[in-house]
N, C-alpha and C. Protein backbone atom coordinates (compact mmCIF):
# COMPACT_ATOMS: atom_id res chain seq x y z
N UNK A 1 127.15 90.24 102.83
CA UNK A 1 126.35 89.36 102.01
C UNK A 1 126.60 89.70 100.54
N UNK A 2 126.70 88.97 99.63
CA UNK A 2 127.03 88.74 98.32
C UNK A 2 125.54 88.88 97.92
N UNK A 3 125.41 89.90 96.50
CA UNK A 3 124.51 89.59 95.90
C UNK A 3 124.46 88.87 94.48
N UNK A 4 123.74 88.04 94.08
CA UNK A 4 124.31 87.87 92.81
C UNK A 4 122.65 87.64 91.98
N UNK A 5 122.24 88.63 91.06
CA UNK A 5 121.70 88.57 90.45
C UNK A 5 121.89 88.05 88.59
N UNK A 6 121.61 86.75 88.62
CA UNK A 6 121.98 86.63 87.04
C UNK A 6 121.21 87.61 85.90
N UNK A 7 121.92 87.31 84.58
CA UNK A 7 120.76 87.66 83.81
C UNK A 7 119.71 87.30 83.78
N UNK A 8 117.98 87.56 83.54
CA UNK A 8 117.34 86.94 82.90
C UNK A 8 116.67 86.40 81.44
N UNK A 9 116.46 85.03 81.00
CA UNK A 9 116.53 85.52 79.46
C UNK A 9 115.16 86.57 79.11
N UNK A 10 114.99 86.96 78.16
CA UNK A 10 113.84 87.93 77.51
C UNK A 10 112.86 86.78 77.38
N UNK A 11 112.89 85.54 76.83
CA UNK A 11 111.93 84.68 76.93
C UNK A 11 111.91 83.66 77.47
N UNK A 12 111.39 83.33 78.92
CA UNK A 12 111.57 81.94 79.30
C UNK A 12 111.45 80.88 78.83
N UNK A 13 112.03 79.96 79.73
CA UNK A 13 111.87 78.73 78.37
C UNK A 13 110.62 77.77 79.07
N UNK A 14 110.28 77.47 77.80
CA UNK A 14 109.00 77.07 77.54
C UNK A 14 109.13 75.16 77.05
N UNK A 15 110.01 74.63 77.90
CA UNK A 15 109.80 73.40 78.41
C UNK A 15 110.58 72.97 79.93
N UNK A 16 110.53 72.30 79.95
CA UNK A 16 110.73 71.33 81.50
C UNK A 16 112.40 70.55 81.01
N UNK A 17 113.29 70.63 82.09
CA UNK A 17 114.41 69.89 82.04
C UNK A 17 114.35 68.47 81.42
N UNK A 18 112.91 67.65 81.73
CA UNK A 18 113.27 66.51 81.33
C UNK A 18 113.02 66.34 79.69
N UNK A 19 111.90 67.14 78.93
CA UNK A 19 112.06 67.20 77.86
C UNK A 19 112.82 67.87 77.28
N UNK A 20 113.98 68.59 77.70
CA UNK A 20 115.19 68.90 77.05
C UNK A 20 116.07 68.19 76.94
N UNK A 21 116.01 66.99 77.97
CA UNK A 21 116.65 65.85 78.03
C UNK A 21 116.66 64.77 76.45
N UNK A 22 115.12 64.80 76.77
CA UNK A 22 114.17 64.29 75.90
C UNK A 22 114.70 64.23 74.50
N UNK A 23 114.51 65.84 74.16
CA UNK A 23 114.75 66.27 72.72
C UNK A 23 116.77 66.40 72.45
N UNK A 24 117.46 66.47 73.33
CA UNK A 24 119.00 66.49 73.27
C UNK A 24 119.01 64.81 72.86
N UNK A 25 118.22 63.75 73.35
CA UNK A 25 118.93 62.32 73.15
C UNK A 25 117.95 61.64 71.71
N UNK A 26 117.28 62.60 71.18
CA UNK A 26 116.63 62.21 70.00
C UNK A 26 117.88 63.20 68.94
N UNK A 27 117.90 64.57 69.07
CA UNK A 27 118.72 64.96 68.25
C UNK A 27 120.02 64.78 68.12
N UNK A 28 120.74 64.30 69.31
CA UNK A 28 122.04 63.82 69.65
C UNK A 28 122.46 62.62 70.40
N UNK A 29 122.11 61.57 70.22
CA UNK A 29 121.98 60.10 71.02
C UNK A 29 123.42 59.88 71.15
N UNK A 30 124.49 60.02 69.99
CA UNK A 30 125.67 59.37 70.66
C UNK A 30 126.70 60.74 71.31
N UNK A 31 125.98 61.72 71.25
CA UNK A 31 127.20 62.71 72.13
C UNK A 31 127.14 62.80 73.40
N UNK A 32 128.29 62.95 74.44
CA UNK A 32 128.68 62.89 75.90
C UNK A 32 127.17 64.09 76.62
N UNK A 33 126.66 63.54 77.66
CA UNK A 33 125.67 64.10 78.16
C UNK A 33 126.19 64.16 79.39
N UNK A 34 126.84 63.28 79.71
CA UNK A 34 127.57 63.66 81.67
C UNK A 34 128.67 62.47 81.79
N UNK A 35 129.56 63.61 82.74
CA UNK A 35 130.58 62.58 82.58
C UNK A 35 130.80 62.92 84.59
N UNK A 36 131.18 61.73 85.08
CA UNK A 36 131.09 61.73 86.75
C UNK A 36 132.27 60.82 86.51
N UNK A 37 133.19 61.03 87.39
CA UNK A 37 134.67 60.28 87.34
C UNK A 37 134.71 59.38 86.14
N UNK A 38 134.97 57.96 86.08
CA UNK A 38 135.04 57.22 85.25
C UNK A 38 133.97 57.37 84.40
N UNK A 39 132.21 57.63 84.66
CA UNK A 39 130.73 57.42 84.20
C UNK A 39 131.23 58.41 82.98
N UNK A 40 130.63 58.10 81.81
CA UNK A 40 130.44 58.98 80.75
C UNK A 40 129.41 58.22 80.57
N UNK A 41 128.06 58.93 80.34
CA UNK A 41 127.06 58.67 79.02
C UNK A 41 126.71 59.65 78.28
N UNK A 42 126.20 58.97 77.38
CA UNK A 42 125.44 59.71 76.04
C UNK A 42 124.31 60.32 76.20
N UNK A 43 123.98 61.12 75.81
CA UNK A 43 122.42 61.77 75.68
C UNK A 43 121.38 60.78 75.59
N UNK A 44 121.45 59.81 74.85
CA UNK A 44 120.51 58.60 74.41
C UNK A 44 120.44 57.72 75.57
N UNK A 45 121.99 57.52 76.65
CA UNK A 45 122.24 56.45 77.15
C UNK A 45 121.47 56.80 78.51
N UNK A 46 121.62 58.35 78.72
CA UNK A 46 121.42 58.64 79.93
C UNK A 46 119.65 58.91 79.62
N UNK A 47 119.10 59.67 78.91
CA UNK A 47 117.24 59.22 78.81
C UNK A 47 116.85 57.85 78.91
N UNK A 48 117.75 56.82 78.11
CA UNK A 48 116.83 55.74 78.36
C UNK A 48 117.63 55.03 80.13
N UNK A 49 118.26 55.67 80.54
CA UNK A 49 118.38 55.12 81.99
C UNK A 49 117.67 55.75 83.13
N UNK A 50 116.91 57.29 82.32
CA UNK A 50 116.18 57.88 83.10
C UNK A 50 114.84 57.35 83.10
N UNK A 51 114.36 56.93 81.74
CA UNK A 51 113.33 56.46 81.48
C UNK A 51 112.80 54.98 82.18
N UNK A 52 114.24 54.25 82.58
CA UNK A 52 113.91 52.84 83.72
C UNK A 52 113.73 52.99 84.66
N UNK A 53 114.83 54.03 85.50
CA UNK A 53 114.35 54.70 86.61
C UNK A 53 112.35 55.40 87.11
N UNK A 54 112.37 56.20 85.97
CA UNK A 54 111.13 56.47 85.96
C UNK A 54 109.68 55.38 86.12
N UNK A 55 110.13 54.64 85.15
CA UNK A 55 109.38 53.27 85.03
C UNK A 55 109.42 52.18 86.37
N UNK A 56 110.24 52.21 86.94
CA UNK A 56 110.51 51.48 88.52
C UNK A 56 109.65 52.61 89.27
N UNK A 57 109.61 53.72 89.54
CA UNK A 57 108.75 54.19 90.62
C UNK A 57 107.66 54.71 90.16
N UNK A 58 107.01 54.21 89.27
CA UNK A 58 105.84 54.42 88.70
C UNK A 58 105.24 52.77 89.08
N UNK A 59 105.99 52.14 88.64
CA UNK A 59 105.99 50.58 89.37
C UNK A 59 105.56 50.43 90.75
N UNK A 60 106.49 51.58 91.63
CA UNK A 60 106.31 51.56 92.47
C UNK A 60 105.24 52.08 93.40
N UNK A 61 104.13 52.59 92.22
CA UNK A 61 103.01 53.49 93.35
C UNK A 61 103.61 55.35 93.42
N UNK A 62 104.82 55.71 92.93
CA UNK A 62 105.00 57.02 92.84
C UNK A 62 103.36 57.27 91.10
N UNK A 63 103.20 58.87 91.67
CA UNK A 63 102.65 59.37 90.94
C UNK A 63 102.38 60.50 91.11
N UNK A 64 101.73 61.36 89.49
CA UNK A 64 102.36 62.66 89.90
C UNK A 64 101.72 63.19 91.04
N UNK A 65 103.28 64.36 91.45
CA UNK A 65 102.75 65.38 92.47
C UNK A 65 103.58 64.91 93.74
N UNK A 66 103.77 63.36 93.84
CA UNK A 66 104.40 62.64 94.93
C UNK A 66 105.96 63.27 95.34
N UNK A 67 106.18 63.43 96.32
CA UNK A 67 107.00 63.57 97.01
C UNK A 67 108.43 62.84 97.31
N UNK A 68 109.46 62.48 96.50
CA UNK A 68 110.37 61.97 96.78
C UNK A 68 111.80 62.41 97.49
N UNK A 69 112.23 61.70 98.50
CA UNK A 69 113.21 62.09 99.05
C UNK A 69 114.40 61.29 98.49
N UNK A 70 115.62 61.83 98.42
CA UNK A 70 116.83 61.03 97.42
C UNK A 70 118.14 61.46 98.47
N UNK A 71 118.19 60.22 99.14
CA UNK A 71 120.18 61.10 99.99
C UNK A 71 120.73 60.24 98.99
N UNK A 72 121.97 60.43 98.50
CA UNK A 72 123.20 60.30 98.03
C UNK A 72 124.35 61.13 97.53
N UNK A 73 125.03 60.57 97.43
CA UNK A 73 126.42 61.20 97.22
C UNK A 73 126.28 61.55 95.80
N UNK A 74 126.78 62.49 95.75
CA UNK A 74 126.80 63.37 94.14
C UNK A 74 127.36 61.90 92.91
N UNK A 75 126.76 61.32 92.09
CA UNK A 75 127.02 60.47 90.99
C UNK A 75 126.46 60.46 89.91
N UNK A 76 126.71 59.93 88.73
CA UNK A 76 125.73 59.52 87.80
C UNK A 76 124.79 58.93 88.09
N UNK A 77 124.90 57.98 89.12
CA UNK A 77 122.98 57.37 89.70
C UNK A 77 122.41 58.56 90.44
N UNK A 78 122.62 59.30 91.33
CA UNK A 78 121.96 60.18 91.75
C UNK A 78 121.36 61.35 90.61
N UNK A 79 122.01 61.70 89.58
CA UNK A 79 121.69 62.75 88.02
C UNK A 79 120.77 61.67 87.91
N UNK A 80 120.52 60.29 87.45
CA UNK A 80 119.50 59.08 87.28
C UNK A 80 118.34 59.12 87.67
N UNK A 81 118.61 59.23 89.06
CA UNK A 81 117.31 58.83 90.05
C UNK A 81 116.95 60.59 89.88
N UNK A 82 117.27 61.54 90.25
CA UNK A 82 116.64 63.05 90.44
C UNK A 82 115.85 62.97 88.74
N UNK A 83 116.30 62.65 87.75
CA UNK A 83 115.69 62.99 86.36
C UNK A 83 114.70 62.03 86.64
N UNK A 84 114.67 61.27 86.66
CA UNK A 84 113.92 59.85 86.84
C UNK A 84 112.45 60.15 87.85
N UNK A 85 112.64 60.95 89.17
CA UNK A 85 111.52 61.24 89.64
C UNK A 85 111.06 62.08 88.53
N UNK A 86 111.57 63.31 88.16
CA UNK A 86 110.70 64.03 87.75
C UNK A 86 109.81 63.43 86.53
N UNK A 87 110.54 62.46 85.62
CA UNK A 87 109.76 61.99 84.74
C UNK A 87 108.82 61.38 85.13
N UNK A 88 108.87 60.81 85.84
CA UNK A 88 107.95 59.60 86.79
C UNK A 88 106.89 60.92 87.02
N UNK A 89 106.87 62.31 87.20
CA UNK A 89 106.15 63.19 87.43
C UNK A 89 105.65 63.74 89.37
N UNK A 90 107.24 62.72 89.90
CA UNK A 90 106.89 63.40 91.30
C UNK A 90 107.93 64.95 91.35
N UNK A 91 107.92 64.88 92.80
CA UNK A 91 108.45 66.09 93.14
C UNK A 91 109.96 65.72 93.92
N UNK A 92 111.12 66.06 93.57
CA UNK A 92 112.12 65.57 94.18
C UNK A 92 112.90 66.78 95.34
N UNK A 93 113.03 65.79 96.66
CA UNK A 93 113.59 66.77 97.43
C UNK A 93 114.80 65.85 97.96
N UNK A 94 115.95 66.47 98.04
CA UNK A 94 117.33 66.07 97.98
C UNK A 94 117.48 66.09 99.45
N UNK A 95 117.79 65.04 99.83
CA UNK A 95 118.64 65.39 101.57
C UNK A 95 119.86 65.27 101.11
N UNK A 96 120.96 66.14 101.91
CA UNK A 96 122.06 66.29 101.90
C UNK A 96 123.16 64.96 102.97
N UNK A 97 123.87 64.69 101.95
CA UNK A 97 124.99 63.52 102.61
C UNK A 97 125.31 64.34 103.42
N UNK A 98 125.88 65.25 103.92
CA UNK A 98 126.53 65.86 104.60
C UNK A 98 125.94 66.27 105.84
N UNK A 99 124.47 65.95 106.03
CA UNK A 99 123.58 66.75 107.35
C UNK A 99 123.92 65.23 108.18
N UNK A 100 123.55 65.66 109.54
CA UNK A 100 123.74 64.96 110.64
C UNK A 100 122.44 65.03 111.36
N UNK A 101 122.38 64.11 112.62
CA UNK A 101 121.10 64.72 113.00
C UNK A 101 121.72 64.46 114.46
């Protein structure tokens, strides 16, 4: 068995992924934020696509604490939809493309 202990920092960080999101597409809107084969967006491009996402399952009766399940194949819509619950303020749990039943 492999162990692998990272560093830890001296001060944790003291916000949430999606407002780092948040604050990267206010301070940097036109620089590359993810790039998935052909997909490139921007910091700006990809919050406000998280922010529709979010807004559809808030639409939808998600709220916080809720439980979302997400199968897909690794893409820029799947980075979408996973940021997107959390803003929406549920809880995201990933099934794997790859399981069988």
């Amino acid at each position: 068995m492999i162990e692998i202990n990272p560093p830890a920092p001296a001060v944790p960080p003291q916000e949430t992924v999606v407002a780092r999101i948040r604050a990267n597409a206010a301070a940097h809107p036109n620089r590359l934020a993810l790039v998935c084969g052909d997909t490139r967006l921007t910091w700006g491009a990809f919050d406000r696509r998280i922010n529709r996402v979010a807004n559809a399952l808030i639409g939808m009766g998600v709220s916080k604490g809720d439980t979302v399940a997400v199968l897909s194949a690794n893409s820029a819509a799947y980075a979408e939809i996973f940021m997107g619950v959390l803003r929406a303020g549920g809880c995201v749990t990933p099934l794997s493309s790859m399981a069988s039943s």
